[in-house]
PDB file of N, CA and C in Angstrom:
ATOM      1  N   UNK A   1     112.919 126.621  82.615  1.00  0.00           N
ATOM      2  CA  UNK A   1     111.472 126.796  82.700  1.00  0.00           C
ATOM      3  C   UNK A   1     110.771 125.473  82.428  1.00  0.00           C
ATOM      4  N   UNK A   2     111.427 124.653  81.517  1.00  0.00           N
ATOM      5  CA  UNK A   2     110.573 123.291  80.696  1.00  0.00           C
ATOM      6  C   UNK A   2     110.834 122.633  82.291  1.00  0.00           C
ATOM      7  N   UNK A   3     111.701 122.706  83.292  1.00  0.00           N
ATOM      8  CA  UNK A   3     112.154 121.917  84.257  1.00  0.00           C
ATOM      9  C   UNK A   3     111.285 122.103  85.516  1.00  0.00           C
ATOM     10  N   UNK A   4     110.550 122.786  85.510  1.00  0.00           N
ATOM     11  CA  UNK A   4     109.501 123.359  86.600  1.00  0.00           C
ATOM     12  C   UNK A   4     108.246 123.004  86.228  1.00  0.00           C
ATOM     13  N   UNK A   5     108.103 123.493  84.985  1.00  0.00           N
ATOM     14  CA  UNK A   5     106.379 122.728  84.376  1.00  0.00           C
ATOM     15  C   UNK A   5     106.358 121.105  84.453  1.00  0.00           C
ATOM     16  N   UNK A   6     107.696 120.631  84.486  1.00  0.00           N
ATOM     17  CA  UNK A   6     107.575 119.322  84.768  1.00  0.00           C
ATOM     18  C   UNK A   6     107.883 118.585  86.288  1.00  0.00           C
ATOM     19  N   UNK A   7     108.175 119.399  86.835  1.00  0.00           N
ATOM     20  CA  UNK A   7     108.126 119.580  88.534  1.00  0.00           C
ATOM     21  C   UNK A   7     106.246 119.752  88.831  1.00  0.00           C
ATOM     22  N   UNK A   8     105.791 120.469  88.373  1.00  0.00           N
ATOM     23  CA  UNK A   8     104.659 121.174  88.704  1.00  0.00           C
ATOM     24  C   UNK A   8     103.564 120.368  88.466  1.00  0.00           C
ATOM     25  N   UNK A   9     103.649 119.481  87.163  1.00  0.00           N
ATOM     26  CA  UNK A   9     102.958 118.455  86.415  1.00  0.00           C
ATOM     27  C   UNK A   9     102.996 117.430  87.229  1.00  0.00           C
ATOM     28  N   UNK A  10     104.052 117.153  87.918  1.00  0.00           N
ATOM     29  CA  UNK A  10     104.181 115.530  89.166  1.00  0.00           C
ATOM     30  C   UNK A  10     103.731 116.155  90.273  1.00  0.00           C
ATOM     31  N   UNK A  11     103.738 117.370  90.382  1.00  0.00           N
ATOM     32  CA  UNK A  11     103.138 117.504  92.041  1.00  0.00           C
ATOM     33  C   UNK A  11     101.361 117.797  91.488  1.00  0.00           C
ATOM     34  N   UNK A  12     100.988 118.117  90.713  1.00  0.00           N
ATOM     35  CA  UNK A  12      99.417 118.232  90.023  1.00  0.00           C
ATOM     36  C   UNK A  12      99.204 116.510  90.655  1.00  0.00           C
ATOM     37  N   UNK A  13      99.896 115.566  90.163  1.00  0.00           N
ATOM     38  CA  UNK A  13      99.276 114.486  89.628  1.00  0.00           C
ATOM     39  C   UNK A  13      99.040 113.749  90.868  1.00  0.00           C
ATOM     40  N   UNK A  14     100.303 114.350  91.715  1.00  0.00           N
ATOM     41  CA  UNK A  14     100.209 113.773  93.207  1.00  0.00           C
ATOM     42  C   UNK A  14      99.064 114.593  94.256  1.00  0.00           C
ATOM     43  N   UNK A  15      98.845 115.563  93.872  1.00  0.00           N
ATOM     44  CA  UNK A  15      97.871 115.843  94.676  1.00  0.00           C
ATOM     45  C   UNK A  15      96.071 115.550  93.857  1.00  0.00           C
ATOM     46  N   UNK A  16      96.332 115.001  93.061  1.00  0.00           N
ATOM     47  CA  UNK A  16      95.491 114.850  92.189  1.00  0.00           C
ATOM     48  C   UNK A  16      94.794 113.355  92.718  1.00  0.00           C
ATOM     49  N   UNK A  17      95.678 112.388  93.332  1.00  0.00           N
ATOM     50  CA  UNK A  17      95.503 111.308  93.512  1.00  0.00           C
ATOM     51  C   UNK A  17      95.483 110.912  95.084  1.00  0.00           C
ATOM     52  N   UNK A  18      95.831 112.036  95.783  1.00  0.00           N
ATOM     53  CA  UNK A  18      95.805 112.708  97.022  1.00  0.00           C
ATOM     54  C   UNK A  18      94.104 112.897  97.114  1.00  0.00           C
ATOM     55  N   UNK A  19      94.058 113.829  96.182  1.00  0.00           N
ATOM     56  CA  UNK A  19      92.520 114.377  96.528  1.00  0.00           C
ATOM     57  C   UNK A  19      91.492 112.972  96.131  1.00  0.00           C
ATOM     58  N   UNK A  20      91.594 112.278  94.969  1.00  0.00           N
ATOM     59  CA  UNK A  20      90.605 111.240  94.869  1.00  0.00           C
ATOM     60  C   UNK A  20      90.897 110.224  96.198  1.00  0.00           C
ATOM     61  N   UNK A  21      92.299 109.713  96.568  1.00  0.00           N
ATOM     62  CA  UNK A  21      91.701 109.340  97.834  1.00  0.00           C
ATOM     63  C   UNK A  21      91.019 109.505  98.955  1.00  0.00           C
ATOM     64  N   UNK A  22      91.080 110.749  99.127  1.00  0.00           N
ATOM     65  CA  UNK A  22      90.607 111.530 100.350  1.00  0.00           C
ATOM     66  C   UNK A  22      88.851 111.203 100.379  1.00  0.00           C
ATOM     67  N   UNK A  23      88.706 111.124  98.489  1.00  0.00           N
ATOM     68  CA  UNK A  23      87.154 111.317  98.176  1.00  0.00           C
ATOM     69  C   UNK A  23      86.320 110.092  98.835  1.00  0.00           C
ATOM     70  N   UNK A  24      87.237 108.679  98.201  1.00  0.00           N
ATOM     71  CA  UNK A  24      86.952 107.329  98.386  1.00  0.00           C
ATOM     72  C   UNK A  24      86.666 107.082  99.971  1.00  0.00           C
ATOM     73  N   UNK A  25      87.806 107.405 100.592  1.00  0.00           N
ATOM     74  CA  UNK A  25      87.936 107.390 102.288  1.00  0.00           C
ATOM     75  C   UNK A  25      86.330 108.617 102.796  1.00  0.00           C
ATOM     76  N   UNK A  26      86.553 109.602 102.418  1.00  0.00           N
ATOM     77  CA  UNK A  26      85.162 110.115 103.378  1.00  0.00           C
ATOM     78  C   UNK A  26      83.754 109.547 102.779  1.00  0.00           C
ATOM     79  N   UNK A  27      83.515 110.088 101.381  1.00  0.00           N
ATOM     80  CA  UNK A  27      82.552 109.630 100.466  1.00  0.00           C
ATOM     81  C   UNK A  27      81.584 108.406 100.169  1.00  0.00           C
ATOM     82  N   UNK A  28      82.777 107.892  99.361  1.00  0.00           N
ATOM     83  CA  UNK A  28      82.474 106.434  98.649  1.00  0.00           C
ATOM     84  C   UNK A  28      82.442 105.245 100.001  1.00  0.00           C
ATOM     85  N   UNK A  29      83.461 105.207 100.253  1.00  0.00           N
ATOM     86  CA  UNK A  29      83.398 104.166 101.899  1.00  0.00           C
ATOM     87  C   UNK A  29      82.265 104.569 103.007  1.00  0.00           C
ATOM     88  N   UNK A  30      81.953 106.043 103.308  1.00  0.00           N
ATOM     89  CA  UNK A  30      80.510 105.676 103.961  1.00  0.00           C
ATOM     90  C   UNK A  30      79.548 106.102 103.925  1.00  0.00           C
ATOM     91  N   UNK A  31      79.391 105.820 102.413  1.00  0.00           N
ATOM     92  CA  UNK A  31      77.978 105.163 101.665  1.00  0.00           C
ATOM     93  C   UNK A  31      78.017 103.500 101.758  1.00  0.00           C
ATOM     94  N   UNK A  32      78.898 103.118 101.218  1.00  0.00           N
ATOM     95  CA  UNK A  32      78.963 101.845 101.085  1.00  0.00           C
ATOM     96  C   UNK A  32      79.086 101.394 102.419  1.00  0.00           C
ATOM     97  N   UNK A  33      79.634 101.510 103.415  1.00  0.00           N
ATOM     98  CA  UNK A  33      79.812 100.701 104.577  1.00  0.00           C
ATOM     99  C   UNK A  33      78.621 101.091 105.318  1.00  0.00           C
ATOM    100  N   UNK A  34      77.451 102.221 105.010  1.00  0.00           N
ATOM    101  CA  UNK A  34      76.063 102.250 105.708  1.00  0.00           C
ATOM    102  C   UNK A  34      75.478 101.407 106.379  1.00  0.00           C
ATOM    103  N   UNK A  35      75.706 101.048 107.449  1.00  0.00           N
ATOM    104  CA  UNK A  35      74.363  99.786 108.090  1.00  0.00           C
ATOM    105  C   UNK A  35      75.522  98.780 108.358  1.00  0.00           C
ATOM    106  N   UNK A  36      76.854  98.612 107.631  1.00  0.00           N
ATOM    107  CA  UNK A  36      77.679  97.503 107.948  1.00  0.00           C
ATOM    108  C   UNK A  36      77.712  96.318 109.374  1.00  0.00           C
ATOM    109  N   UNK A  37      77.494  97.760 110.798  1.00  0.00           N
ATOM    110  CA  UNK A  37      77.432  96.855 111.420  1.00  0.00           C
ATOM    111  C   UNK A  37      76.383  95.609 112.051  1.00  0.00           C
ATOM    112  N   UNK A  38      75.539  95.902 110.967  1.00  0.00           N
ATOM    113  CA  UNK A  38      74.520  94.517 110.941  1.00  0.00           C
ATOM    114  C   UNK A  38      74.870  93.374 110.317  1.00  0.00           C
ATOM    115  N   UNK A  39      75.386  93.579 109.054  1.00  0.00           N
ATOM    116  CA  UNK A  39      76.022  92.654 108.162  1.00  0.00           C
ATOM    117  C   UNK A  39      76.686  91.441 108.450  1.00  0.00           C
ATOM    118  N   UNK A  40      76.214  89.888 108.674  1.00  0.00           N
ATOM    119  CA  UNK A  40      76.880  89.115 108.434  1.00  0.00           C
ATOM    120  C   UNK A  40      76.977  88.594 106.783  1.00  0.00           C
ATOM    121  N   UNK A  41      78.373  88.738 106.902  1.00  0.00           N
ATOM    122  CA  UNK A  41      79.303  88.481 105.402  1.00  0.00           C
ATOM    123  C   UNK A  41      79.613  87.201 105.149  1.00  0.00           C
ATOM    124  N   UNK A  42      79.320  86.797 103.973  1.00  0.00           N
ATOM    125  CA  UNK A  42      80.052  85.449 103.558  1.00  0.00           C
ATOM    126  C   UNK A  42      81.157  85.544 102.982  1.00  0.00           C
ATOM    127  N   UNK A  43      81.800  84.784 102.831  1.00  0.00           N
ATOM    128  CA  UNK A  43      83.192  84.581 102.170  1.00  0.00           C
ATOM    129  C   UNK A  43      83.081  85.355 100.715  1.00  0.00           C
ATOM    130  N   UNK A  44      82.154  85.140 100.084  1.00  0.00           N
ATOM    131  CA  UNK A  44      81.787  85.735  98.331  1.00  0.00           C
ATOM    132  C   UNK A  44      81.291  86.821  98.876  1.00  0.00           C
ATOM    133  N   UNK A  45      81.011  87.431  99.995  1.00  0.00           N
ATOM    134  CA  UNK A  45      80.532  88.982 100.001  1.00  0.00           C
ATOM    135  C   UNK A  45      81.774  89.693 100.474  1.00  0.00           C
ATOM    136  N   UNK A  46      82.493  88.952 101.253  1.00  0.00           N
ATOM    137  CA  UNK A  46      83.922  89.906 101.915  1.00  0.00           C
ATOM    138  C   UNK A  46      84.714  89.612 100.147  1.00  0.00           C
ATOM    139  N   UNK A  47      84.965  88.731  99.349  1.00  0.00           N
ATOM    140  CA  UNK A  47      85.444  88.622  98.270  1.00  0.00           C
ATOM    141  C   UNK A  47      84.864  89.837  97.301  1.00  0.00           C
ATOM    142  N   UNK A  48      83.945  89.967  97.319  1.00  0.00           N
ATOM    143  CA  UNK A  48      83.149  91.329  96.370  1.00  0.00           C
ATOM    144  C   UNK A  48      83.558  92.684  96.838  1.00  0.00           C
ATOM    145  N   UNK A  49      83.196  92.920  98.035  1.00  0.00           N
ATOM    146  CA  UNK A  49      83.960  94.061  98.969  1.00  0.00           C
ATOM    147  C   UNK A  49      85.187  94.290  98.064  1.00  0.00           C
ATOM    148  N   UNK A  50      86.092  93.144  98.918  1.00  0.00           N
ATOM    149  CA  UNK A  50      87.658  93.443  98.109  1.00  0.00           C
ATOM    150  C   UNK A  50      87.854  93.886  96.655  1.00  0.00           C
ATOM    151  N   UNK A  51      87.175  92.987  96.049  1.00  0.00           N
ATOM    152  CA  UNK A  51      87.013  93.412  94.550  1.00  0.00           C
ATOM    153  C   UNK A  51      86.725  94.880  93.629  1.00  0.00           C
ATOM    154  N   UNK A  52      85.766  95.163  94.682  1.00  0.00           N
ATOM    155  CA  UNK A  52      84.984  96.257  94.484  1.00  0.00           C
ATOM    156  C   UNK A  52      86.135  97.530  94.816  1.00  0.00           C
ATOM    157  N   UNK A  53      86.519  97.613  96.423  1.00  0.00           N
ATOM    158  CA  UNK A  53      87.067  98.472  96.691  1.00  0.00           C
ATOM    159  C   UNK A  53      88.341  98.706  95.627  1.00  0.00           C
ATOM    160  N   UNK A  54      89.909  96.919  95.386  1.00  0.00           N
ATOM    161  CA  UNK A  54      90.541  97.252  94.370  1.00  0.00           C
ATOM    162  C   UNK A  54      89.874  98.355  92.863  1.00  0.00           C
ATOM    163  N   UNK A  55      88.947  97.801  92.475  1.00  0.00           N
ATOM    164  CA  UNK A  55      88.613  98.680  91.265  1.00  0.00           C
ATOM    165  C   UNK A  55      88.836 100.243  91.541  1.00  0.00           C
ATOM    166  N   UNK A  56      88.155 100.856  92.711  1.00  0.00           N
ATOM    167  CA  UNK A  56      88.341 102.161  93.092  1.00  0.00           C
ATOM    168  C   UNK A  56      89.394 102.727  93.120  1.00  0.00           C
ATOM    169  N   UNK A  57      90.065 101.350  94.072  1.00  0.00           N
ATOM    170  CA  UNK A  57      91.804 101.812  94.311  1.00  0.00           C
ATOM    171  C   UNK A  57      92.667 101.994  92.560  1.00  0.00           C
ATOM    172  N   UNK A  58      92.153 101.166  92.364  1.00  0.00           N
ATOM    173  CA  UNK A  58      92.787 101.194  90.424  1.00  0.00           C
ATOM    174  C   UNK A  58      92.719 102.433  89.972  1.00  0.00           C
ATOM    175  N   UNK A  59      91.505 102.857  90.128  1.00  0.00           N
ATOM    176  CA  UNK A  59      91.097 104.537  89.362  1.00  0.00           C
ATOM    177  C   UNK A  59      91.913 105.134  89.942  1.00  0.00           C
ATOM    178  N   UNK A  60      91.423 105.595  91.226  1.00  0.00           N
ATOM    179  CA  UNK A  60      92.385 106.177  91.957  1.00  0.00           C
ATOM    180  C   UNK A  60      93.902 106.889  91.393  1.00  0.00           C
ATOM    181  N   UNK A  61      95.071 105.451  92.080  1.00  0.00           N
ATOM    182  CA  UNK A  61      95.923 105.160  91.653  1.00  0.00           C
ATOM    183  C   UNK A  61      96.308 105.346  89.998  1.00  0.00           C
ATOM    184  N   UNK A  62      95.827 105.000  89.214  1.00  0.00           N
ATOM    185  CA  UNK A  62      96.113 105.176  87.787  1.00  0.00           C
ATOM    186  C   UNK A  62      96.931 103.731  87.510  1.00  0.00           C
ATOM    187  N   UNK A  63      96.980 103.905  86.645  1.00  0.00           N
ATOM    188  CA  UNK A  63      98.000 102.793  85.753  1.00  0.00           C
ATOM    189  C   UNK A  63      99.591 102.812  85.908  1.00  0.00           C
ATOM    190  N   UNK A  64     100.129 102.071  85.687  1.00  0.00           N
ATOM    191  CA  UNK A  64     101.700 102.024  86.101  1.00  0.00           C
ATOM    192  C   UNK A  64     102.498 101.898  84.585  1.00  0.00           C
ATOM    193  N   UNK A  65     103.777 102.138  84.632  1.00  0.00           N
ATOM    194  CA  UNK A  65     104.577 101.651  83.923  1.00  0.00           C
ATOM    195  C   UNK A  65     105.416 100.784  83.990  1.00  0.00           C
ATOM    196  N   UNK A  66     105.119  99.676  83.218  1.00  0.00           N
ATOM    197  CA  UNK A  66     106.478  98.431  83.296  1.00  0.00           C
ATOM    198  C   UNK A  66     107.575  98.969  83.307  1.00  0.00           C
ATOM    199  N   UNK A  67     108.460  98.066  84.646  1.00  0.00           N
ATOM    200  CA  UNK A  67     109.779  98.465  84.688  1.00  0.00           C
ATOM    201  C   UNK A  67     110.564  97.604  83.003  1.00  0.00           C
ATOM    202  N   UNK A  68     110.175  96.514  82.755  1.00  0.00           N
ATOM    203  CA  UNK A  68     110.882  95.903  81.608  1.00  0.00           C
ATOM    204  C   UNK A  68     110.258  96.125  80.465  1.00  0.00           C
ATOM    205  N   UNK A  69     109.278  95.970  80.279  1.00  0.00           N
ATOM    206  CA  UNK A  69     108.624  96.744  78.817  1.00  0.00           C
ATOM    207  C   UNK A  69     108.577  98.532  78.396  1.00  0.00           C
ATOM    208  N   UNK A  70     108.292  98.712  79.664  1.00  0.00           N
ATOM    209  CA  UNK A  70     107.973 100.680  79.626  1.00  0.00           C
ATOM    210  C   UNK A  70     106.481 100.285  79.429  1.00  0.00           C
ATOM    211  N   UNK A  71     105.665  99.275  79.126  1.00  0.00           N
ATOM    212  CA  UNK A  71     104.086  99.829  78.601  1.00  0.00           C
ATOM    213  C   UNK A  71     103.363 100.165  80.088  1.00  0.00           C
ATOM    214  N   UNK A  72     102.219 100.503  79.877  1.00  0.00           N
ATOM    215  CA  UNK A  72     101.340 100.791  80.714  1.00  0.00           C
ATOM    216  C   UNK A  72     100.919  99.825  81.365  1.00  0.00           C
ATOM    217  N   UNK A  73     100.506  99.484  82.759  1.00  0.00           N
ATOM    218  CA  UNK A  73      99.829  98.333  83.391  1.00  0.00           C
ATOM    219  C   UNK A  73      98.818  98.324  84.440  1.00  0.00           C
ATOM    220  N   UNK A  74      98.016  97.132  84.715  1.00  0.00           N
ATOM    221  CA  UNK A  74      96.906  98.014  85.824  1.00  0.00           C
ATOM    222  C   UNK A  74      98.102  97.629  87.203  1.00  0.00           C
ATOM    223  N   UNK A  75      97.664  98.164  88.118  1.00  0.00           N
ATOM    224  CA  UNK A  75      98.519  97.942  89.470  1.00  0.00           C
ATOM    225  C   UNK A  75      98.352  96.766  89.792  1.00  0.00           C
ATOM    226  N   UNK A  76      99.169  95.804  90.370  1.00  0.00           N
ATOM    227  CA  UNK A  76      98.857  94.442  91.004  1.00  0.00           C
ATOM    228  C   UNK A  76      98.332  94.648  92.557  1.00  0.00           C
ATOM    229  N   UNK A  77      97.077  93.883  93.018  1.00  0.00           N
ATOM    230  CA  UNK A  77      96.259  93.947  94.218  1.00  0.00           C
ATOM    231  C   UNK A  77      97.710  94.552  95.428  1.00  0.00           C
ATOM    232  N   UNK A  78      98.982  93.882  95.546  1.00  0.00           N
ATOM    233  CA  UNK A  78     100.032  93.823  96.210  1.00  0.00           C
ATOM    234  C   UNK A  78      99.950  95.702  96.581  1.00  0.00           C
ATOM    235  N   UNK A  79     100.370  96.028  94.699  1.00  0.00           N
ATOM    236  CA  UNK A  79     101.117  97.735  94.706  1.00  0.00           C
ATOM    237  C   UNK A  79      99.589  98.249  95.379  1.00  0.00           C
ATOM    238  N   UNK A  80      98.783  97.705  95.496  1.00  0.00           N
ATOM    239  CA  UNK A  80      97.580  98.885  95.888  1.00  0.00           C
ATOM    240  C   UNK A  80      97.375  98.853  97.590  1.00  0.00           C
ATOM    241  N   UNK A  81      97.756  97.342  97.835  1.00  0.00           N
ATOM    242  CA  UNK A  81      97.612  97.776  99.246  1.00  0.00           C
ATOM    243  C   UNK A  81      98.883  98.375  99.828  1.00  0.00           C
ATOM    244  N   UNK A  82     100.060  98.420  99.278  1.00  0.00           N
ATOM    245  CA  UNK A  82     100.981  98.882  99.877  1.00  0.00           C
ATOM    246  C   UNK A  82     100.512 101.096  99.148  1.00  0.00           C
ATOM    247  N   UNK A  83     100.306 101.103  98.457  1.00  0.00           N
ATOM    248  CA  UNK A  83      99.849 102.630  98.172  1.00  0.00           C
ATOM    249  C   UNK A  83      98.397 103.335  99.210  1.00  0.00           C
ATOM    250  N   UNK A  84      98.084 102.458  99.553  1.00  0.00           N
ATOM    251  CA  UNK A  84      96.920 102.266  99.942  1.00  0.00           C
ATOM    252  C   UNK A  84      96.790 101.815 101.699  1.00  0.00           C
ATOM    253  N   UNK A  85      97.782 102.848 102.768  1.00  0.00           N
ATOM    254  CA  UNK A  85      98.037 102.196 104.104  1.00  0.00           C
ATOM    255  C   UNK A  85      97.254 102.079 104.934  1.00  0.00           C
ATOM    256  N   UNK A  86      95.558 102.202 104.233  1.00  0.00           N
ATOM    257  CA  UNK A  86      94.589 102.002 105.553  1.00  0.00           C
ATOM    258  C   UNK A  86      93.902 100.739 105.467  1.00  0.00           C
ATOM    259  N   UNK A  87      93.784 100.324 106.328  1.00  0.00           N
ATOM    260  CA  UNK A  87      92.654  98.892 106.404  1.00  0.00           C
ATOM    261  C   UNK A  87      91.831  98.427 105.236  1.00  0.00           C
ATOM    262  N   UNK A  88      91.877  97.404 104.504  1.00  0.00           N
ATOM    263  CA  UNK A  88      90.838  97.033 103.783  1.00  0.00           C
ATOM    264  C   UNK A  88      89.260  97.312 104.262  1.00  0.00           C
ATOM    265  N   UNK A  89      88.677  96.728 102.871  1.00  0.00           N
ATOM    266  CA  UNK A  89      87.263  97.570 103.688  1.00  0.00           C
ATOM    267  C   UNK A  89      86.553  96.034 104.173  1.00  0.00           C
ATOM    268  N   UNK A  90      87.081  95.107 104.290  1.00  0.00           N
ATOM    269  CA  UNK A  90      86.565  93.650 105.149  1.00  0.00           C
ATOM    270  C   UNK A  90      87.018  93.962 106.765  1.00  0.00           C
ATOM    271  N   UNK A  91      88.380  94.719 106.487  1.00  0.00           N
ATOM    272  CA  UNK A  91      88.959  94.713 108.401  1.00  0.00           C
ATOM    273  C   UNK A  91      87.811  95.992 108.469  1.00  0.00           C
ATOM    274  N   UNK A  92      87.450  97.276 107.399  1.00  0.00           N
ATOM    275  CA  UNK A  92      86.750  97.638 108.151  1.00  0.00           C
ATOM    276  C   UNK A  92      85.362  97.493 109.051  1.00  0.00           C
ATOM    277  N   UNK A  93      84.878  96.676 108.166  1.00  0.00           N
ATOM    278  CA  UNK A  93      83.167  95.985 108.237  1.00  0.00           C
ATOM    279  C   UNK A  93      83.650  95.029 109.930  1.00  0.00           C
ATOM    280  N   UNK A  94      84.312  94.751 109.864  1.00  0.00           N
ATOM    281  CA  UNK A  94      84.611  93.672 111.136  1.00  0.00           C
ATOM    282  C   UNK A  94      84.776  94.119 112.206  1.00  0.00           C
ATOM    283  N   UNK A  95      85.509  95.293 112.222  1.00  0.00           N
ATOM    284  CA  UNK A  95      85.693  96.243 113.218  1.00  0.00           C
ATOM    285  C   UNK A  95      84.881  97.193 113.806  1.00  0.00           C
ATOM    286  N   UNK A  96      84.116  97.589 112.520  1.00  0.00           N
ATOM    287  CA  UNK A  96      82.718  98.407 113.104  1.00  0.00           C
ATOM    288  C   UNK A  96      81.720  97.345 113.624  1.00  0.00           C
ATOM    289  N   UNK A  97      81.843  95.991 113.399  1.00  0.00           N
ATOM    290  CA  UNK A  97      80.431  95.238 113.699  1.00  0.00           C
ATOM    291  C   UNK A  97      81.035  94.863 114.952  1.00  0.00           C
ATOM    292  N   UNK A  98      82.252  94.425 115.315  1.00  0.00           N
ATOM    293  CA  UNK A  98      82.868  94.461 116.781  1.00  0.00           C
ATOM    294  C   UNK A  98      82.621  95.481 117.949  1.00  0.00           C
ATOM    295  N   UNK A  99      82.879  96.775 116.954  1.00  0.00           N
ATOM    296  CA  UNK A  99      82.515  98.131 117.858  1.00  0.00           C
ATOM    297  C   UNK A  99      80.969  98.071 118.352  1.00  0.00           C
ATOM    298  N   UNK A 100      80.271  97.746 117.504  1.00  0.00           N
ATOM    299  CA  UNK A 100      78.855  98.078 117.790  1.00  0.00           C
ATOM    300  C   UNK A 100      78.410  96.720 118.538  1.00  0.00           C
ATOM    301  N   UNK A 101      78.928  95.412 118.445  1.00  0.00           N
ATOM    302  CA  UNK A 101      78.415  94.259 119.306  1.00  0.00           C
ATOM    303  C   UNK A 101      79.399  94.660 120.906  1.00  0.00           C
ATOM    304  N   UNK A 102      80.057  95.830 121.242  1.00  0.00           N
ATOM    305  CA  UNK A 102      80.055  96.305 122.577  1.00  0.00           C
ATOM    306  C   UNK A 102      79.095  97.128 123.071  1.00  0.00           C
ATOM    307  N   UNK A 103      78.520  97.897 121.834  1.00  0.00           N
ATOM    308  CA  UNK A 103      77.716  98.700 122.730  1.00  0.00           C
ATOM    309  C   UNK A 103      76.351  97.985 123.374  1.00  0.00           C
ATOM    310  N   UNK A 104      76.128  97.004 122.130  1.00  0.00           N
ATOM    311  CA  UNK A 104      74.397  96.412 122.860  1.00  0.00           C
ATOM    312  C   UNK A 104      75.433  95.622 123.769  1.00  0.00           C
ATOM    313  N   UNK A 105      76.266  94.827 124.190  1.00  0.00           N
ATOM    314  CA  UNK A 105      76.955  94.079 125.683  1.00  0.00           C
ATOM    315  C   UNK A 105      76.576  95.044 126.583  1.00  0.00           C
ATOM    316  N   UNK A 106      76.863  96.442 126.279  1.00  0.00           N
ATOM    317  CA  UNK A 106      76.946  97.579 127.356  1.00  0.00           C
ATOM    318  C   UNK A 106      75.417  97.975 127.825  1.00  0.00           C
ATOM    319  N   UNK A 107      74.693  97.609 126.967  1.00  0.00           N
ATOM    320  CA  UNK A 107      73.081  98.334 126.981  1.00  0.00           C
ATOM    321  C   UNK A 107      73.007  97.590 128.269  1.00  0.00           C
ATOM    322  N   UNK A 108      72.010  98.600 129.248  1.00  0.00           N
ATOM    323  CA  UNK A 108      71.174  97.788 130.063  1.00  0.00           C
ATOM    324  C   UNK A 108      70.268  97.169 129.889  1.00  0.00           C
ATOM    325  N   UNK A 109      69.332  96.178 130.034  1.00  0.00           N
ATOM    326  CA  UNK A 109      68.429  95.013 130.167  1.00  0.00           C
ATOM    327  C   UNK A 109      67.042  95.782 128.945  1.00  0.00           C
ATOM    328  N   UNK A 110      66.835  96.676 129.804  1.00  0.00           N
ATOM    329  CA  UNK A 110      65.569  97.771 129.533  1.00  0.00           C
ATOM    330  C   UNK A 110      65.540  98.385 128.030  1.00  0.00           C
ATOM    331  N   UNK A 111      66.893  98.387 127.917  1.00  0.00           N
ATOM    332  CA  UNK A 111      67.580  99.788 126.721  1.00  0.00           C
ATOM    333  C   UNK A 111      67.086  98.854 125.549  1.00  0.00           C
ATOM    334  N   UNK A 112      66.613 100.097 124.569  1.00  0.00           N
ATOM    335  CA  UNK A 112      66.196  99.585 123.461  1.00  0.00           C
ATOM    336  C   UNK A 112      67.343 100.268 122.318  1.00  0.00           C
ATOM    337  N   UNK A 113      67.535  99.166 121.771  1.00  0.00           N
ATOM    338  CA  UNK A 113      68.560  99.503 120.623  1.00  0.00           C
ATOM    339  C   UNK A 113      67.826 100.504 119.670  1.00  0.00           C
ATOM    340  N   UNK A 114      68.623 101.647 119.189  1.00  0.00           N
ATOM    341  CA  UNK A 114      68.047 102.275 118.506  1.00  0.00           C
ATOM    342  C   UNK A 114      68.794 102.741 116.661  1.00  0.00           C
ATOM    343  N   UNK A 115      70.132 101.993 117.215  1.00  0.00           N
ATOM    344  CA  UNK A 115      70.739 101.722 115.764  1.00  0.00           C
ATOM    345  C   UNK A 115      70.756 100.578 115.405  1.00  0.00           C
ATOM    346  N   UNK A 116      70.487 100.176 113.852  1.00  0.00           N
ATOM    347  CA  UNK A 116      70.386  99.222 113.204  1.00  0.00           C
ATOM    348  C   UNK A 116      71.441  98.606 112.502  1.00  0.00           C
TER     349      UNK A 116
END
């Protein structure tokens, strides 16, 4: 029985961290990426992005355990993008401002842009 509550406890924790990503990806990312494809970024704003998003990914994710100490640790940027298999949120900003500099190419002459 002790062998199932502790089966049950790792699948809690995994869907637990399942569900806060899910939150970050629909939620938190588009609020924050709102309006992106207007945005020209500087180097210290795609740097903040990153920054910003790791912190989320940190919560997220949780803390780790040292393989040589056993203590607790925050994740290194590395373990988060590999936990973490979707696009940063700089490839995303780049990609939506790509997407949207086709559509005004596509507008005709006349057409008035009506997203910002």
């Amino acid at each position: 029985m002790l062998l199932f509550g502790a089966e049950s406890s790792v699948i809690q924790v995994a869907v637990q961290k399942f569900k806060n990503q899910d939150i970050y990806r629909t939620l938190i990312l588009s609020v924050v990426l709102h309006g992106c494809e207007t945005w020209s970024l500087t180097l210290r704003e795609e740097r903040r992005l990153r920054v910003f998003e790791n912190r989320v990914l940190r919560r997220v994710f949780g803390p780790k355990r040292g393989d040589v100490t056993g203590e607790w640790r925050k994740l290194y940027n590395e373990e988060l993008r590999d936990l973490y298999s979707l696009p940063n949120i700089v490839r995303v900003v780049k990609s939506r401002r790509m997407r949207w500099a086709g559509y005004v190419v596509r507008m005709e002459e006349g057409e008035v842009c009506t997203r910002f």
